[in-house]
Protein backbone atom coordinates (compact mmCIF):
# COMPACT_ATOMS: atom_id res chain seq x y z
CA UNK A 1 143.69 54.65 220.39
CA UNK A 2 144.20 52.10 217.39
CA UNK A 3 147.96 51.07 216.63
CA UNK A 4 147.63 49.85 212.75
CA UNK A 5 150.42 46.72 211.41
CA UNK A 6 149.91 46.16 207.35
CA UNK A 7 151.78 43.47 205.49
CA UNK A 8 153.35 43.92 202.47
CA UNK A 9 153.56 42.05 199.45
CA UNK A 10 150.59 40.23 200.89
CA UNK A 11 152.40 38.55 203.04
CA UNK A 12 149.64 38.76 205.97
CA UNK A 13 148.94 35.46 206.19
CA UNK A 14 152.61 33.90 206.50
CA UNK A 15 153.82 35.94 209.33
CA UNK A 16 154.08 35.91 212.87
CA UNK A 17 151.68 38.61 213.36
CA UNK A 18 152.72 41.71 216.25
CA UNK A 19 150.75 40.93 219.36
CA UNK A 20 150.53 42.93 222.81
CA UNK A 21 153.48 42.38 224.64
CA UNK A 22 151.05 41.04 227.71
CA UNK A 23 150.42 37.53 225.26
CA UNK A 24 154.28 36.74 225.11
CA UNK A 25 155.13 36.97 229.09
CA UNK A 26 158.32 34.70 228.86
CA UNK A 27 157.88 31.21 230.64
CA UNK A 28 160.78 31.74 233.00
CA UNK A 29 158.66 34.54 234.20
CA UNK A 30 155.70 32.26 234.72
CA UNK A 31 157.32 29.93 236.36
CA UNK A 32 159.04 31.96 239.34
CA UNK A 33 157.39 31.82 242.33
CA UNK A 34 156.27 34.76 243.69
CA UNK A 35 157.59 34.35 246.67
CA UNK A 36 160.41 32.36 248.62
CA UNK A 37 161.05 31.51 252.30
CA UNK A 38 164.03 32.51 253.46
CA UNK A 39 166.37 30.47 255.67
CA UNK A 40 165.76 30.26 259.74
CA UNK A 41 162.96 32.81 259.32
CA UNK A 42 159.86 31.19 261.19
CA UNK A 43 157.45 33.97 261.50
CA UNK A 44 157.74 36.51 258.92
CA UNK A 45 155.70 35.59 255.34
CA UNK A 46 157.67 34.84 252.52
CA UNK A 47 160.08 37.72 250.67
CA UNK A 48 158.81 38.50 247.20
CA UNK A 49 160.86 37.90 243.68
CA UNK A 50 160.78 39.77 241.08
CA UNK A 51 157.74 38.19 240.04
CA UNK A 52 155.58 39.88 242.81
CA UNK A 53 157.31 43.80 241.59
CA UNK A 54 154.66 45.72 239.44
CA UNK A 55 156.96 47.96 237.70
CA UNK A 56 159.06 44.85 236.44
CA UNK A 57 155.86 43.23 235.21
CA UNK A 58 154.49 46.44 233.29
CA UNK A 59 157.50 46.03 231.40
CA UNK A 60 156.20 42.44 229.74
CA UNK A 61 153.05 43.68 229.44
CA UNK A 62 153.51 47.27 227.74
CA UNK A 63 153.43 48.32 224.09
CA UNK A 64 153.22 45.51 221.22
CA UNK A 65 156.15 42.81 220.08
CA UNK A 66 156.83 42.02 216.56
CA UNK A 67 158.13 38.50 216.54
CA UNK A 68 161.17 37.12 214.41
CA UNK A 69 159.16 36.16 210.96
CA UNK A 70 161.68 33.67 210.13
CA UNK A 71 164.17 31.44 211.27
CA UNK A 72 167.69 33.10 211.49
CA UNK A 73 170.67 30.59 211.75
CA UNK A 74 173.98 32.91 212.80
CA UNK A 75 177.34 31.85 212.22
CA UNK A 76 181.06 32.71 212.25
CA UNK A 77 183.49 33.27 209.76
CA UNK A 78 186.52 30.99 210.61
CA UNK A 79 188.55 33.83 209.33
CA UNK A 80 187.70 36.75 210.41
CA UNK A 81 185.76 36.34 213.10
CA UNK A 82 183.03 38.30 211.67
CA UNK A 83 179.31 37.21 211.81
CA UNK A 84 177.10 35.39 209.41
CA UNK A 85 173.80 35.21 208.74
CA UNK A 86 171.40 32.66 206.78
CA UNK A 87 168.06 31.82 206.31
CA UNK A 88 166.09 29.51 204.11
CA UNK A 89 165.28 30.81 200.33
CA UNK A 90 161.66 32.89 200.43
CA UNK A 91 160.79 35.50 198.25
CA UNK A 92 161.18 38.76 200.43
CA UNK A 93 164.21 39.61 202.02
CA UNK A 94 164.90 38.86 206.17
CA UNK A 95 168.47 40.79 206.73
CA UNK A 96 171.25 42.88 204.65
CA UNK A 97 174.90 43.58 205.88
CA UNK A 98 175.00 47.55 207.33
CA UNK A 99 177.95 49.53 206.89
CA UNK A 100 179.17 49.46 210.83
CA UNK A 101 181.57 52.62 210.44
CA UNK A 102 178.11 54.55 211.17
CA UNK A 103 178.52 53.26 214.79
CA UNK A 104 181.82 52.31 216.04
CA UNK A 105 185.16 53.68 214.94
CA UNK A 106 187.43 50.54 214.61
CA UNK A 107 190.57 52.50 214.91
CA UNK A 108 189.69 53.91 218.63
CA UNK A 109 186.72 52.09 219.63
CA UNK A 110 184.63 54.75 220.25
CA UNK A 111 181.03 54.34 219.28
CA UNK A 112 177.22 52.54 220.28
CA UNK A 113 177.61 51.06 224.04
CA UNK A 114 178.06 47.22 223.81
CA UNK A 115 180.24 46.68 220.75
CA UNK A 116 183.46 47.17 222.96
CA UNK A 117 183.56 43.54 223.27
CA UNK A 118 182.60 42.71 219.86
CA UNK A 119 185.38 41.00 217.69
CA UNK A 120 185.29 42.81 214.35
CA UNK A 121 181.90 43.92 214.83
CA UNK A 122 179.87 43.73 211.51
CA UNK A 123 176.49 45.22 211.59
CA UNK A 124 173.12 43.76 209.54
CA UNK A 125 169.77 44.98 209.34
CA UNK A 126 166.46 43.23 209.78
CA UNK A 127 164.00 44.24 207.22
CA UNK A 128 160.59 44.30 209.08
CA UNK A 129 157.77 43.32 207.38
CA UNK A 130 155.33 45.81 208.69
CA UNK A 131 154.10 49.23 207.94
CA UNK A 132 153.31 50.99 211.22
CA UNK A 133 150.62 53.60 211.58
CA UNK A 134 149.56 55.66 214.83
CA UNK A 135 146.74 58.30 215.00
CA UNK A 136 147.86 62.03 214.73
CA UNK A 137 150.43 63.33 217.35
CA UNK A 138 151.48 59.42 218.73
CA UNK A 139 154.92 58.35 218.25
CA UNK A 140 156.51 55.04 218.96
CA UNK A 141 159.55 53.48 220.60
CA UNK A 142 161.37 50.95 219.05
CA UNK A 143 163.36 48.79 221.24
CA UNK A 144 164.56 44.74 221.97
CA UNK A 145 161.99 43.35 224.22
CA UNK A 146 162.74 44.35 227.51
CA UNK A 147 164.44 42.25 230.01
CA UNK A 148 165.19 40.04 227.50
CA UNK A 149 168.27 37.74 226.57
CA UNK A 150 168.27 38.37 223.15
CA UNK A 151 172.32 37.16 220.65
CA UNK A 152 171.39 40.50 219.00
CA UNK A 153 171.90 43.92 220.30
CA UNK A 154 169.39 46.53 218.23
CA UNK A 155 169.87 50.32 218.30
CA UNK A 156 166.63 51.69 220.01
CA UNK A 157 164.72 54.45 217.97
CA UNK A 158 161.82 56.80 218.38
CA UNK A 159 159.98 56.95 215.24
CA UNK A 160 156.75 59.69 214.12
CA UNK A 161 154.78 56.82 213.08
CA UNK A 162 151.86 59.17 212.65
CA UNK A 163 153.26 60.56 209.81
CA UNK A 164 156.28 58.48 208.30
CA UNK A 165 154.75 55.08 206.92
CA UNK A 166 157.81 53.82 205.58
CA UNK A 167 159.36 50.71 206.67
CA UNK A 168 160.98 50.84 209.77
CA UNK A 169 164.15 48.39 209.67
CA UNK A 170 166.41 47.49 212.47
CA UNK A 171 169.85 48.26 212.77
CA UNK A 172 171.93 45.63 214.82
CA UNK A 173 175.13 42.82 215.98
CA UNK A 174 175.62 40.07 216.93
CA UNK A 175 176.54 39.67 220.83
CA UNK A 176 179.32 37.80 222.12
CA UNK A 177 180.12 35.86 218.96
CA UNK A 178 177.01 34.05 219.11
CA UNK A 179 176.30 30.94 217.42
CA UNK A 180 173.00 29.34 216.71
CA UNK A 181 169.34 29.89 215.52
CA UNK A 182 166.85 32.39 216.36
CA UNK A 183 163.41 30.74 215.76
CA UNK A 184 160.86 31.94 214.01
CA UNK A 185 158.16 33.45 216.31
CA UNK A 186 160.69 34.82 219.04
CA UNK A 187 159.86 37.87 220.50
CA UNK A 188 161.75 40.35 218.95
CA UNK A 189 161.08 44.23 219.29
CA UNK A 190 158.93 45.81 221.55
CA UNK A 191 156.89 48.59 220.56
CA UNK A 192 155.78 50.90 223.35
CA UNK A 193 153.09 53.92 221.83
CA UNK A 194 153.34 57.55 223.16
CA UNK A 195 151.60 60.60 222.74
CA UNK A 196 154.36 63.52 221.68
CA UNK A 197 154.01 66.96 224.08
CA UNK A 198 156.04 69.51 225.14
CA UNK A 199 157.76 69.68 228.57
CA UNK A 200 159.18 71.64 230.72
CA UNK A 201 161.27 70.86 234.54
CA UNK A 202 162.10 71.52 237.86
CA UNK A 203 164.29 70.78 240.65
CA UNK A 204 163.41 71.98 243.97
CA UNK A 205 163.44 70.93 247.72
CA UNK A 206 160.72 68.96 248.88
CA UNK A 207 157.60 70.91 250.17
CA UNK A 208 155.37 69.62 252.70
CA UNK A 209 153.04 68.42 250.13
CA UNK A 210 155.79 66.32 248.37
CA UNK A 211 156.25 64.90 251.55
CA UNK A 212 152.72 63.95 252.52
CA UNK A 213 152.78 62.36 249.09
CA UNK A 214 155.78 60.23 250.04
CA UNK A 215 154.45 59.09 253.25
CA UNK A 216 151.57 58.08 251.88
CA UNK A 217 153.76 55.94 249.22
CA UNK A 218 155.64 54.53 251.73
CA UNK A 219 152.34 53.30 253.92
CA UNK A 220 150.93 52.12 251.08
CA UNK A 221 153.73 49.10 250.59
CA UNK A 222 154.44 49.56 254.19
CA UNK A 223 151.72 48.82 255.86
CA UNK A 224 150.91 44.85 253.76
CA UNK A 225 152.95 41.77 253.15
CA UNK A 226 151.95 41.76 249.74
CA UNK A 227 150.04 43.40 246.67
CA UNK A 228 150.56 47.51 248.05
CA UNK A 229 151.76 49.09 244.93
CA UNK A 230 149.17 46.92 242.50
CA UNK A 231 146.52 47.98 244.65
CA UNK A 232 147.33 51.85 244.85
CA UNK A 233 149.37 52.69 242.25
CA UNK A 234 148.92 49.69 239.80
CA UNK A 235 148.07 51.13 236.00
CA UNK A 236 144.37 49.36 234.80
CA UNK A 237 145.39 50.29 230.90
CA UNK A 238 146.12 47.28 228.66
CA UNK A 239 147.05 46.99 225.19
CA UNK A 240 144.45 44.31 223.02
């Protein structure tokens, strides 16, 4: 499958280009050990962080990141309390003020989780730089990059990016009254590719094949010190 990113205003050249999200695996991550000794324990190996948990690394390695194309310095107003943005003068826009009434009522403070402890929350959007194209019946979630510590919080969206080739901006605040620059080149949004199907569910008891299937889960962590999910249930797709 072939995930397309085009430039406009031939801007290609310029810009922080999207990569897999496996090329920007953040340095704190890198640097944990994978495992630690814990205190008075002579015998047993080391306990694993959350560096040595598979699931927790196939979310820094899944999908595609578009990285911050610019710097971003974000402010206060002394006033109001409100947030401000700026960036150095450039041709093509980076961000435009958003009408927040679309996502928290003021007057009762009911709206998007995480702007209860927003002061006069004032929304902006990013204007993203890329047009996104997917081959027939593939959609894509747009979300921050995941387990991240990004000042911004961003409305996650699913978007038919087979079919609508418009640009697709994001919608977001400024977290708790955050002050300082975002640098050009940070990891931004993370763009995981799906393939759009009907579903249907179920909810039963467990049969005795469900439970053969757990025990077999459970031996095969169980049963090693180390490396039991990668092994068995590890996923061998990559995004390139």
């Amino acid at each position: 499958m072939l995930i397309e990113f085009a430039s406009v205003d031939g801007r290609y050249d310029s810009l922080p280009q999207p990569v897999p999200t496996s090329s920007v695996i953040p340095d704190w991550w890198r640097q944990m050990p994978k495992t630690i000794r814990l205190d008075g324990d002579g015998i047993k190996p080391e306990s694993p962080t959350v560096k040595a948990c598979i699931p927790f690394l196939d979310t820094l390695r899944t999908g595609y990141v578009i990285p911050m194309w610019a710097d971003l310095a974000i402010g206060l107003n002394n006033e109001n309390g409100e947030a401000l943005l700026q960036w150095r003068n450039q041709p093509w826009p980076i961000a435009d003020e958003r009408d927040w009434r679309g996502f928290v009522n003021k007057e009762n403070g009911v709206g998007l989780p995480g702007t209860e402890g927003v002061l006069n929350p004032n929304a902006f959007i990013l204007s993203n730089p890329w047009q996104i194209k997917t081959p027939e019946g593939y959609s894509c979630l747009f979300t921050p990059v995941l387990n991240a510590n990004l000042p911004m919080q961003f409305s996650s969206g699913i978007v038919n990016t087979d079919t609508y080739h418009n640009m697709i901006n994001f919608p977001f605040f400024i977290k708790d009254r955050y002050v300082g620059v975002l640098k050009k080149g940070t990891p931004l949004i993370q763009i995981i590719p799906f393939k759009r199907d009907e579903w249907e569910h179920a909810v039963r008891p467990m049969t005795a094949d469900d439970t053969k299937d757990f025990n077999k889960s459970i031996g095969d962590i169980a049963t090693v010190f180390n490396s039991g999910y990668l092994e068995n249930h590890g996923c061998p797709v990559r995004h390139t």
